[in-house]
PDB file of N, CA and C in Angstrom:
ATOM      1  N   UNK A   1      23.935  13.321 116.817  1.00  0.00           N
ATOM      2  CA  UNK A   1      22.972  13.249 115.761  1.00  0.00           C
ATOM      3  C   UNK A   1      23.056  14.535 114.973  1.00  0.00           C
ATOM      4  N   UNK A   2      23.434  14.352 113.411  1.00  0.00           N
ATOM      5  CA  UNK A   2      23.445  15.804 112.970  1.00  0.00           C
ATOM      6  C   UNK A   2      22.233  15.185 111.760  1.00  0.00           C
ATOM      7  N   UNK A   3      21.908  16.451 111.158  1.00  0.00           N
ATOM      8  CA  UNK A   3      21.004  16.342 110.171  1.00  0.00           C
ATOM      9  C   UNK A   3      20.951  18.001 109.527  1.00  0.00           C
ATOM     10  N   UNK A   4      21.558  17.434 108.260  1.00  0.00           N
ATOM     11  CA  UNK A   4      21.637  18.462 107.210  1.00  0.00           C
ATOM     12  C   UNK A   4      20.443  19.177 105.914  1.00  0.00           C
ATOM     13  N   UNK A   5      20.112  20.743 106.915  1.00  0.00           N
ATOM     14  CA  UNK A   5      18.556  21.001 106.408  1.00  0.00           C
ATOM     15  C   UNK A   5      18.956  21.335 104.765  1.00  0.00           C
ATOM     16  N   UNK A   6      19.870  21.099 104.518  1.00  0.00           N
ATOM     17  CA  UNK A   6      20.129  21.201 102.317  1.00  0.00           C
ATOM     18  C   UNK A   6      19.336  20.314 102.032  1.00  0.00           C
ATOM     19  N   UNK A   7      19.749  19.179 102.641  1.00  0.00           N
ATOM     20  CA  UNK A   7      19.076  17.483 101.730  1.00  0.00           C
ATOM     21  C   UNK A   7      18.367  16.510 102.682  1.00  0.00           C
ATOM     22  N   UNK A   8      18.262  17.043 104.076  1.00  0.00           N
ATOM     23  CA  UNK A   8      17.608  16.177 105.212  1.00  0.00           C
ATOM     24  C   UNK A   8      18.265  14.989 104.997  1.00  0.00           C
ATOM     25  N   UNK A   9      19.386  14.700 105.161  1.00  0.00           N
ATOM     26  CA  UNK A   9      20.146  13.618 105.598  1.00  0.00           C
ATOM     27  C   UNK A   9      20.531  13.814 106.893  1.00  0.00           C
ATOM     28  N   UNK A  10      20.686  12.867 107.403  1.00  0.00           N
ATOM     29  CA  UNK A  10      20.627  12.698 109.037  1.00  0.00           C
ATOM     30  C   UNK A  10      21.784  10.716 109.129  1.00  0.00           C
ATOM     31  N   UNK A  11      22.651  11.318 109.995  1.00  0.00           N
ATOM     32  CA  UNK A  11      23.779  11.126 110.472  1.00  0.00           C
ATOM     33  C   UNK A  11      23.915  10.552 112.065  1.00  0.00           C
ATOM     34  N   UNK A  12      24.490   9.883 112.690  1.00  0.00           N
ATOM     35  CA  UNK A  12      24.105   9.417 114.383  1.00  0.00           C
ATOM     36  C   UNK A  12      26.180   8.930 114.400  1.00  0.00           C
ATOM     37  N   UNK A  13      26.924   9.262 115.699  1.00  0.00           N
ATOM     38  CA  UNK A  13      28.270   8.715 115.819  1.00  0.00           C
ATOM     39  C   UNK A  13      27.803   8.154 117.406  1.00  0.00           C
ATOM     40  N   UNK A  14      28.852   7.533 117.728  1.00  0.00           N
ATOM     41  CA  UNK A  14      28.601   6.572 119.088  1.00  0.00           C
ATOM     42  C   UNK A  14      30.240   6.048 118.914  1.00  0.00           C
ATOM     43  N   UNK A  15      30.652   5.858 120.158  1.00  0.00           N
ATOM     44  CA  UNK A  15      31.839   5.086 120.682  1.00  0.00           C
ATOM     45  C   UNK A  15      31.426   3.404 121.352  1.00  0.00           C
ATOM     46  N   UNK A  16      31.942   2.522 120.137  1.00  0.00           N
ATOM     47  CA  UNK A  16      31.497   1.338 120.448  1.00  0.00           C
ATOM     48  C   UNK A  16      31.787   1.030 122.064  1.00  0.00           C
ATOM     49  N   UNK A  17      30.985   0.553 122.869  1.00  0.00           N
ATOM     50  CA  UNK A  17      31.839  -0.225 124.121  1.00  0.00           C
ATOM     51  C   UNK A  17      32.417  -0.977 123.986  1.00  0.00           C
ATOM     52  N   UNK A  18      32.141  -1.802 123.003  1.00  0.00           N
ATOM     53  CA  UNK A  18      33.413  -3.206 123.218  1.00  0.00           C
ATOM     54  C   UNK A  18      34.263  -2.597 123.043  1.00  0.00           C
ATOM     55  N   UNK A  19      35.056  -1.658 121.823  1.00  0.00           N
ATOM     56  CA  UNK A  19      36.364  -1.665 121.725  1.00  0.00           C
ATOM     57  C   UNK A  19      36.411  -0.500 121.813  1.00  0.00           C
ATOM     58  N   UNK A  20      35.966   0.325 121.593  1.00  0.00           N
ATOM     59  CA  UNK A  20      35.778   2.007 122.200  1.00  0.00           C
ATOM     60  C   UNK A  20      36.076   2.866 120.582  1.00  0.00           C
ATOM     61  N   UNK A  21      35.921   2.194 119.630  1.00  0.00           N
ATOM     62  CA  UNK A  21      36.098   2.672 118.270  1.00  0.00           C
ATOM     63  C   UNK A  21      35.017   3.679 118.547  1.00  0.00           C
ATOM     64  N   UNK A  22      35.453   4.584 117.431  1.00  0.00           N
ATOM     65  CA  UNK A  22      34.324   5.616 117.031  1.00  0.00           C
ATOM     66  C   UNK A  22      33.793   5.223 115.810  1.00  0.00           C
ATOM     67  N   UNK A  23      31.980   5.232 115.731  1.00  0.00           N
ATOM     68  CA  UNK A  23      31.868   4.529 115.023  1.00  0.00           C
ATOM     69  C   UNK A  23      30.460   5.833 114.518  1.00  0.00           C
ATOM     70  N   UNK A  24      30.532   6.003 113.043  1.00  0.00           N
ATOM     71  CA  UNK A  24      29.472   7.008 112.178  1.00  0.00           C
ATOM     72  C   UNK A  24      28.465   5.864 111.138  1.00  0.00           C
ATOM     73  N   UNK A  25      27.269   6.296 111.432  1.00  0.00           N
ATOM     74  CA  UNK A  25      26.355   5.482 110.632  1.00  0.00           C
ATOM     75  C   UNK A  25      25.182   6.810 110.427  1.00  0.00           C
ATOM     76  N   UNK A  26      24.865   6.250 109.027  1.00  0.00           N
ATOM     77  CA  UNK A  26      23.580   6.940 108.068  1.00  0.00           C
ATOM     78  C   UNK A  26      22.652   6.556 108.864  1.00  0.00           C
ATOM     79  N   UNK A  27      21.162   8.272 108.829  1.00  0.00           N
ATOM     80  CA  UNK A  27      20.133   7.570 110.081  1.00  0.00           C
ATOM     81  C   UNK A  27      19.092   7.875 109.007  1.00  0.00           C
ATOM     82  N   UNK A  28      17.986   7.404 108.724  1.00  0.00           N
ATOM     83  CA  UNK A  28      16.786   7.634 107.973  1.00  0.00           C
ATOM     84  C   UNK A  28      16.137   8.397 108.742  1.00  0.00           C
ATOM     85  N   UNK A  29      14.922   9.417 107.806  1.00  0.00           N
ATOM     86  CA  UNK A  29      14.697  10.101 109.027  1.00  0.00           C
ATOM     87  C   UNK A  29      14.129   9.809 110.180  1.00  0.00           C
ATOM     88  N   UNK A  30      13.483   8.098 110.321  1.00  0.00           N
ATOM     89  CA  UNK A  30      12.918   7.275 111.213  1.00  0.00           C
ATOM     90  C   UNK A  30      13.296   7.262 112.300  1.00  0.00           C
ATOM     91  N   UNK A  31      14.722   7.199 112.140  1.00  0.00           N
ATOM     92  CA  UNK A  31      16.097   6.599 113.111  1.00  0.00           C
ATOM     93  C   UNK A  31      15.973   8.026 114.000  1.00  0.00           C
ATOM     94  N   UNK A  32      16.529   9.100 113.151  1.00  0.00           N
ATOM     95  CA  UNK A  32      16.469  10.554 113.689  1.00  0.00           C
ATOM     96  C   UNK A  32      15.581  11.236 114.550  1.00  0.00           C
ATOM     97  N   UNK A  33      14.268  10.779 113.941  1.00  0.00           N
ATOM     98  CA  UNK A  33      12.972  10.982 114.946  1.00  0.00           C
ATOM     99  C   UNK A  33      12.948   9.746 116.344  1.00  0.00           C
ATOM    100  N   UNK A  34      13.233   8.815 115.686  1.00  0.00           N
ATOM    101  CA  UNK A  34      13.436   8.112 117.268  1.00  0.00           C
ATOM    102  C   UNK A  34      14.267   8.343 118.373  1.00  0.00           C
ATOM    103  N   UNK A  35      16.031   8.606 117.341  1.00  0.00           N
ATOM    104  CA  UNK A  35      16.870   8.999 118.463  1.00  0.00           C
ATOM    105  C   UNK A  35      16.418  10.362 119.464  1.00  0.00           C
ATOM    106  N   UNK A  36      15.905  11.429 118.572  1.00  0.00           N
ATOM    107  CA  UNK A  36      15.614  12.961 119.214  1.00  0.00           C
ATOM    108  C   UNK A  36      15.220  12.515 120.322  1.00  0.00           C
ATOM    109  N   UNK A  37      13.461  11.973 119.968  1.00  0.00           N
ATOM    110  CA  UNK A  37      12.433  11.858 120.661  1.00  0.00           C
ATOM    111  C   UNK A  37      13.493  11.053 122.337  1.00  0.00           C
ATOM    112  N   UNK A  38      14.143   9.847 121.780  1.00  0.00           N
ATOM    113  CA  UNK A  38      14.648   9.831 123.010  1.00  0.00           C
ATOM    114  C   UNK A  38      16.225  10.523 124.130  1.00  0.00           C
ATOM    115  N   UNK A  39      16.039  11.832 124.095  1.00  0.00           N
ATOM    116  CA  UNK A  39      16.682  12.710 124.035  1.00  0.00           C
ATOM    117  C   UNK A  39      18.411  12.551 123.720  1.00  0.00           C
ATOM    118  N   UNK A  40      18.790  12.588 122.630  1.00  0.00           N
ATOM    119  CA  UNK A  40      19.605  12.563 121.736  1.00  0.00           C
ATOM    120  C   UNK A  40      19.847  14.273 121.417  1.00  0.00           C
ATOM    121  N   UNK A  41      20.779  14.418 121.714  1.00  0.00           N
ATOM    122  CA  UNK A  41      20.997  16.003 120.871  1.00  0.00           C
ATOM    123  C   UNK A  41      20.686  16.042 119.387  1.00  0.00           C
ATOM    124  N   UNK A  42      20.341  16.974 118.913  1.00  0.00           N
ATOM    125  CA  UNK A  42      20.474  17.233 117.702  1.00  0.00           C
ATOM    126  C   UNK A  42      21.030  18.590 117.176  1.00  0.00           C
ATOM    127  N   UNK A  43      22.149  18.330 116.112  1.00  0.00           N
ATOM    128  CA  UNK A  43      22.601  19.277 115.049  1.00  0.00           C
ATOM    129  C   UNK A  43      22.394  19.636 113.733  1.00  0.00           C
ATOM    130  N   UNK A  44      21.843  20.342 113.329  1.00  0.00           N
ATOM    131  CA  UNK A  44      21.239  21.138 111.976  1.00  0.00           C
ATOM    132  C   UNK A  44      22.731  21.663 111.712  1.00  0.00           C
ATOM    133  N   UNK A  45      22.606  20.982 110.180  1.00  0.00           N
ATOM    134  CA  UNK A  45      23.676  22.025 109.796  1.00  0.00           C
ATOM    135  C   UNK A  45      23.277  22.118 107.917  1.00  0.00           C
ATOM    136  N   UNK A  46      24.312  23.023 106.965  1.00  0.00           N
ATOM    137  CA  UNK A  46      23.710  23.514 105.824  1.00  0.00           C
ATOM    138  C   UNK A  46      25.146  22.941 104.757  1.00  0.00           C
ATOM    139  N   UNK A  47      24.587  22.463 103.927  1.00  0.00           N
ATOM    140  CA  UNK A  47      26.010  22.104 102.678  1.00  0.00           C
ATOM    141  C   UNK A  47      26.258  24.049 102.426  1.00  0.00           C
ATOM    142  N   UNK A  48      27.743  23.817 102.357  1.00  0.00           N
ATOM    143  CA  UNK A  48      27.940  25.438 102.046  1.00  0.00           C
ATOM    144  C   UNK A  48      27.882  26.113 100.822  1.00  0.00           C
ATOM    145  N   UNK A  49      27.294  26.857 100.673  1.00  0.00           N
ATOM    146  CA  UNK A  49      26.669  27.510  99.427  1.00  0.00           C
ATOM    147  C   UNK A  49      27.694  27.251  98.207  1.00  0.00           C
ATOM    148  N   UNK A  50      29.380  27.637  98.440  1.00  0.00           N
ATOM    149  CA  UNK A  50      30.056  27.426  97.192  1.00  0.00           C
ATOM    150  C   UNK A  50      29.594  26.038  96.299  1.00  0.00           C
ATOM    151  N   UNK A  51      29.031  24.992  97.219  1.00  0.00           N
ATOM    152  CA  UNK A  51      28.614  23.779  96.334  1.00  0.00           C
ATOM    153  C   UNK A  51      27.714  24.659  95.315  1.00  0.00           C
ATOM    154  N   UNK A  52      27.145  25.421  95.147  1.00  0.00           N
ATOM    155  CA  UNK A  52      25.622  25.816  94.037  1.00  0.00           C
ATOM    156  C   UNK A  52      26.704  26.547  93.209  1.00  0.00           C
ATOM    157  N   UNK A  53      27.625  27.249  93.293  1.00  0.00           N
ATOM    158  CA  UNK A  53      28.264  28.391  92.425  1.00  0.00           C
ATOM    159  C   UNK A  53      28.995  27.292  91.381  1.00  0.00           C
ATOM    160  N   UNK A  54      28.973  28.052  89.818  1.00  0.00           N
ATOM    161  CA  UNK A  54      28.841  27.552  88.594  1.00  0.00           C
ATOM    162  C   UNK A  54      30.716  27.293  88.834  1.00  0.00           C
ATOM    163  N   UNK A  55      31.076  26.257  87.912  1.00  0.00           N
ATOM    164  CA  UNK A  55      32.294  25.741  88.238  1.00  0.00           C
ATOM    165  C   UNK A  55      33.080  25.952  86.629  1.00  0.00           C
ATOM    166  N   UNK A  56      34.334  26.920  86.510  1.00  0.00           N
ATOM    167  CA  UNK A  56      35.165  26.758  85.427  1.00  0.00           C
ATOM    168  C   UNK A  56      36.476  26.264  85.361  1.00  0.00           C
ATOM    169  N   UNK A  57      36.578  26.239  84.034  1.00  0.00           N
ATOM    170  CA  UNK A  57      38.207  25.263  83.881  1.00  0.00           C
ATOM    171  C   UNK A  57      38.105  24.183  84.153  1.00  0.00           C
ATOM    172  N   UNK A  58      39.457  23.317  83.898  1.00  0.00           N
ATOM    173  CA  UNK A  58      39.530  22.171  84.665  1.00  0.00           C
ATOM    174  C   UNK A  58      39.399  21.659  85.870  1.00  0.00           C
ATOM    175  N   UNK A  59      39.047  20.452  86.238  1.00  0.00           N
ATOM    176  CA  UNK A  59      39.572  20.460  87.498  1.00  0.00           C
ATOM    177  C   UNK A  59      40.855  20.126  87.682  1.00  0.00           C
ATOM    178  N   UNK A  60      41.438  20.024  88.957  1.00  0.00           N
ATOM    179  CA  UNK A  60      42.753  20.672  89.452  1.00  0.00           C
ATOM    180  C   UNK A  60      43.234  18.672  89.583  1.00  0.00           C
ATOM    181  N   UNK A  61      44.241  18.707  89.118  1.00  0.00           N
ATOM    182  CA  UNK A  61      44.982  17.567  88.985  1.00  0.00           C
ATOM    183  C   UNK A  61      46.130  16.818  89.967  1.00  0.00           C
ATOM    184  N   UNK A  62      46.315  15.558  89.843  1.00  0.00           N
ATOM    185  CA  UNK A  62      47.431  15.772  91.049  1.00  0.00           C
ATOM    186  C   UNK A  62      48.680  16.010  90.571  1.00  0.00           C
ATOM    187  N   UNK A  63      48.964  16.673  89.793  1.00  0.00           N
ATOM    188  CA  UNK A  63      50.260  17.450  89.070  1.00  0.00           C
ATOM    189  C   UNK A  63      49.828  18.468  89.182  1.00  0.00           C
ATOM    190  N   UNK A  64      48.567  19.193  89.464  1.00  0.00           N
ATOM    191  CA  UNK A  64      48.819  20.694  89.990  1.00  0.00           C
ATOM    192  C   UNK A  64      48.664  20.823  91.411  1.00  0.00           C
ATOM    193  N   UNK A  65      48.342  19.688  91.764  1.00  0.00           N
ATOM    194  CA  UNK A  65      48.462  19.659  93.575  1.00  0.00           C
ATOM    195  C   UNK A  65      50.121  19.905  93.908  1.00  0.00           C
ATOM    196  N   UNK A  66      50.673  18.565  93.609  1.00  0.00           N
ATOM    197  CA  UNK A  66      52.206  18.536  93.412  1.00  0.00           C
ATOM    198  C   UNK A  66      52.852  20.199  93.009  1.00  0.00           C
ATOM    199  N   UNK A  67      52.628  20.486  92.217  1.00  0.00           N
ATOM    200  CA  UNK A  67      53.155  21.627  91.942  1.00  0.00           C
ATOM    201  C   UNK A  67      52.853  22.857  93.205  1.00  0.00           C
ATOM    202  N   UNK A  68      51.958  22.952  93.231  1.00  0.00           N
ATOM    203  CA  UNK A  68      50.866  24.143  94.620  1.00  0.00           C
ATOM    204  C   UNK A  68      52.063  23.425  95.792  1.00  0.00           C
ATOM    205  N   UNK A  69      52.075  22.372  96.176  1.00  0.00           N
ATOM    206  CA  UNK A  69      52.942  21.827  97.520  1.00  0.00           C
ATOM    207  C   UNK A  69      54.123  22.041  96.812  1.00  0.00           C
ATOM    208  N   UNK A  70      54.855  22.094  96.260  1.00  0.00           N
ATOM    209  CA  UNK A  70      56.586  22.511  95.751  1.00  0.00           C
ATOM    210  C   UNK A  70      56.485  23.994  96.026  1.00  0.00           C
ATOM    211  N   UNK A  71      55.297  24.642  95.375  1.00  0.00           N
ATOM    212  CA  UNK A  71      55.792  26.423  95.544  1.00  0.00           C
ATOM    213  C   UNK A  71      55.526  26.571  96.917  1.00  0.00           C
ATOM    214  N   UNK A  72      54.544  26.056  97.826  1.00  0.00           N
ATOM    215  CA  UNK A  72      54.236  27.111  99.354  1.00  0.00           C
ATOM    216  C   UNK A  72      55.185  26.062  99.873  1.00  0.00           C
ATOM    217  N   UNK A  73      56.336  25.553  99.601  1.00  0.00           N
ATOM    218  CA  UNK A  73      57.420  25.473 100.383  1.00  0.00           C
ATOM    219  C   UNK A  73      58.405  26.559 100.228  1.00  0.00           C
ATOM    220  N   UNK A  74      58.282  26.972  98.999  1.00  0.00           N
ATOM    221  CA  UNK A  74      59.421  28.053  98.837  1.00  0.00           C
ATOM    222  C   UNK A  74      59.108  29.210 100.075  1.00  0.00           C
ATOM    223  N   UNK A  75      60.273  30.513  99.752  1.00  0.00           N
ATOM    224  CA  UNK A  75      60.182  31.597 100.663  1.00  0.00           C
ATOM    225  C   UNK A  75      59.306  32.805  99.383  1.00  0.00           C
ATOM    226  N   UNK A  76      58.727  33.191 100.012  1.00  0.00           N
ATOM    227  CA  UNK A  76      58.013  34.286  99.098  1.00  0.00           C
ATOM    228  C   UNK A  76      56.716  34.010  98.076  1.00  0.00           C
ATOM    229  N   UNK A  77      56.315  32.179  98.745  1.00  0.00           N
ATOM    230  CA  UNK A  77      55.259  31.321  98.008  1.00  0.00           C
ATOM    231  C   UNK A  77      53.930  32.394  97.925  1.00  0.00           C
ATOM    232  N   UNK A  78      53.485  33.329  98.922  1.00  0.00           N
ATOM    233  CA  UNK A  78      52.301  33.822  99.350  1.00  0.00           C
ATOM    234  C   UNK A  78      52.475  35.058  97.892  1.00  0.00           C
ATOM    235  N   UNK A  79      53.112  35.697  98.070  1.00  0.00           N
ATOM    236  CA  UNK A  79      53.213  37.121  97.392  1.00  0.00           C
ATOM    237  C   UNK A  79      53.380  36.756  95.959  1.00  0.00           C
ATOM    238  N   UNK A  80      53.940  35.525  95.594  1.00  0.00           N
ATOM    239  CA  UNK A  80      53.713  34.963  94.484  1.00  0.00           C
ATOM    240  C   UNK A  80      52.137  34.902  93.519  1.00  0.00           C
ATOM    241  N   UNK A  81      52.256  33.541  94.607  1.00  0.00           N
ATOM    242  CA  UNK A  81      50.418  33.245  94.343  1.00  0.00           C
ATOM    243  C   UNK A  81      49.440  34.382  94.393  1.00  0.00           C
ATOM    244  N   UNK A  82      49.483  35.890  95.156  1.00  0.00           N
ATOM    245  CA  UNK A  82      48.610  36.616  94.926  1.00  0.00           C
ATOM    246  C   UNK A  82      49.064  37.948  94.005  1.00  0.00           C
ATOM    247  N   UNK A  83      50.118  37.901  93.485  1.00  0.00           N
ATOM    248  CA  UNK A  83      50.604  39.249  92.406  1.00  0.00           C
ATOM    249  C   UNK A  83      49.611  39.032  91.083  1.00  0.00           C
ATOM    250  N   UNK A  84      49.764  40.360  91.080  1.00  0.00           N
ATOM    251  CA  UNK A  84      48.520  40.693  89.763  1.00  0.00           C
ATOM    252  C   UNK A  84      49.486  39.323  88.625  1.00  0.00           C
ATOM    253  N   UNK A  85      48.464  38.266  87.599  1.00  0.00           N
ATOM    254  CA  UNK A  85      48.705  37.919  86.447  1.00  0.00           C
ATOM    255  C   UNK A  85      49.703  38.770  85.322  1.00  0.00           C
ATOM    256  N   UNK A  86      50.744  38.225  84.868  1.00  0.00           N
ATOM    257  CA  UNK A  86      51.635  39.120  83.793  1.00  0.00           C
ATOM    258  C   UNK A  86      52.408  40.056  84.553  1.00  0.00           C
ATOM    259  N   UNK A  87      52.774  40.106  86.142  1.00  0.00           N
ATOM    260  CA  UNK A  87      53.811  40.733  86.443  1.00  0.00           C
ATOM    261  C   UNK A  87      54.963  39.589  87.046  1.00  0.00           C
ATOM    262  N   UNK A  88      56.320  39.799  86.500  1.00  0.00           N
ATOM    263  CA  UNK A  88      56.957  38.989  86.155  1.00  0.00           C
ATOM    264  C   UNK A  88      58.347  39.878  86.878  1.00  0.00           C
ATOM    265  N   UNK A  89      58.534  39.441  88.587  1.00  0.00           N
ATOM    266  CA  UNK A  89      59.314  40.132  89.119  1.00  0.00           C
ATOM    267  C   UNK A  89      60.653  39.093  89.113  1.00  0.00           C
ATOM    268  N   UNK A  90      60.611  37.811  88.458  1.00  0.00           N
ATOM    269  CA  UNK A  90      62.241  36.885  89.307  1.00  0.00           C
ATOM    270  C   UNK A  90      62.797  37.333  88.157  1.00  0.00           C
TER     271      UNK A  90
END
């Protein structure tokens, strides 16, 4: 049972017996107070703050995904991606 103190949504997973699937379902907080009460663990957890921080540019495309996976295959992908902007060592 988790339940997230950002938005109080509350969450319950279980492994079916019949087929032993793992199985995640949405809990109202009804469900949540019932499961606790009948001792059910419970997990608090928090949406992580970068969700609130103001967002620029585009968003990132799957031609710049594609591209990001072509360079960190190369050798020297890291030192690339973090050299100061406008230095132009190849």
């Amino acid at each position: 049972m988790q339940v997230c103190a950002t938005n109080n949504q509350g969450s319950y997973s279980f492994r079916c017996p019949g087929c032993t699937l793992a199985v995640a379902k949405l809990a109202e907080s009804r469900v949540v107070d019932l499961l606790v009460s009948s001792g059910v663990k419970l997990s608090v957890w928090s949406l992580p703050a970068e969700l609130d921080e103001p967002r620029q540019g585009a968003p990132i495309s799957y031609d710049d995904l594609l591209e990001f996976h072509t360079q960190i295959e190369q050798d020297g992908w890291f030192e690339k991606l973090t050299s100061p902007i406008g230095r132009n060592d190849d």
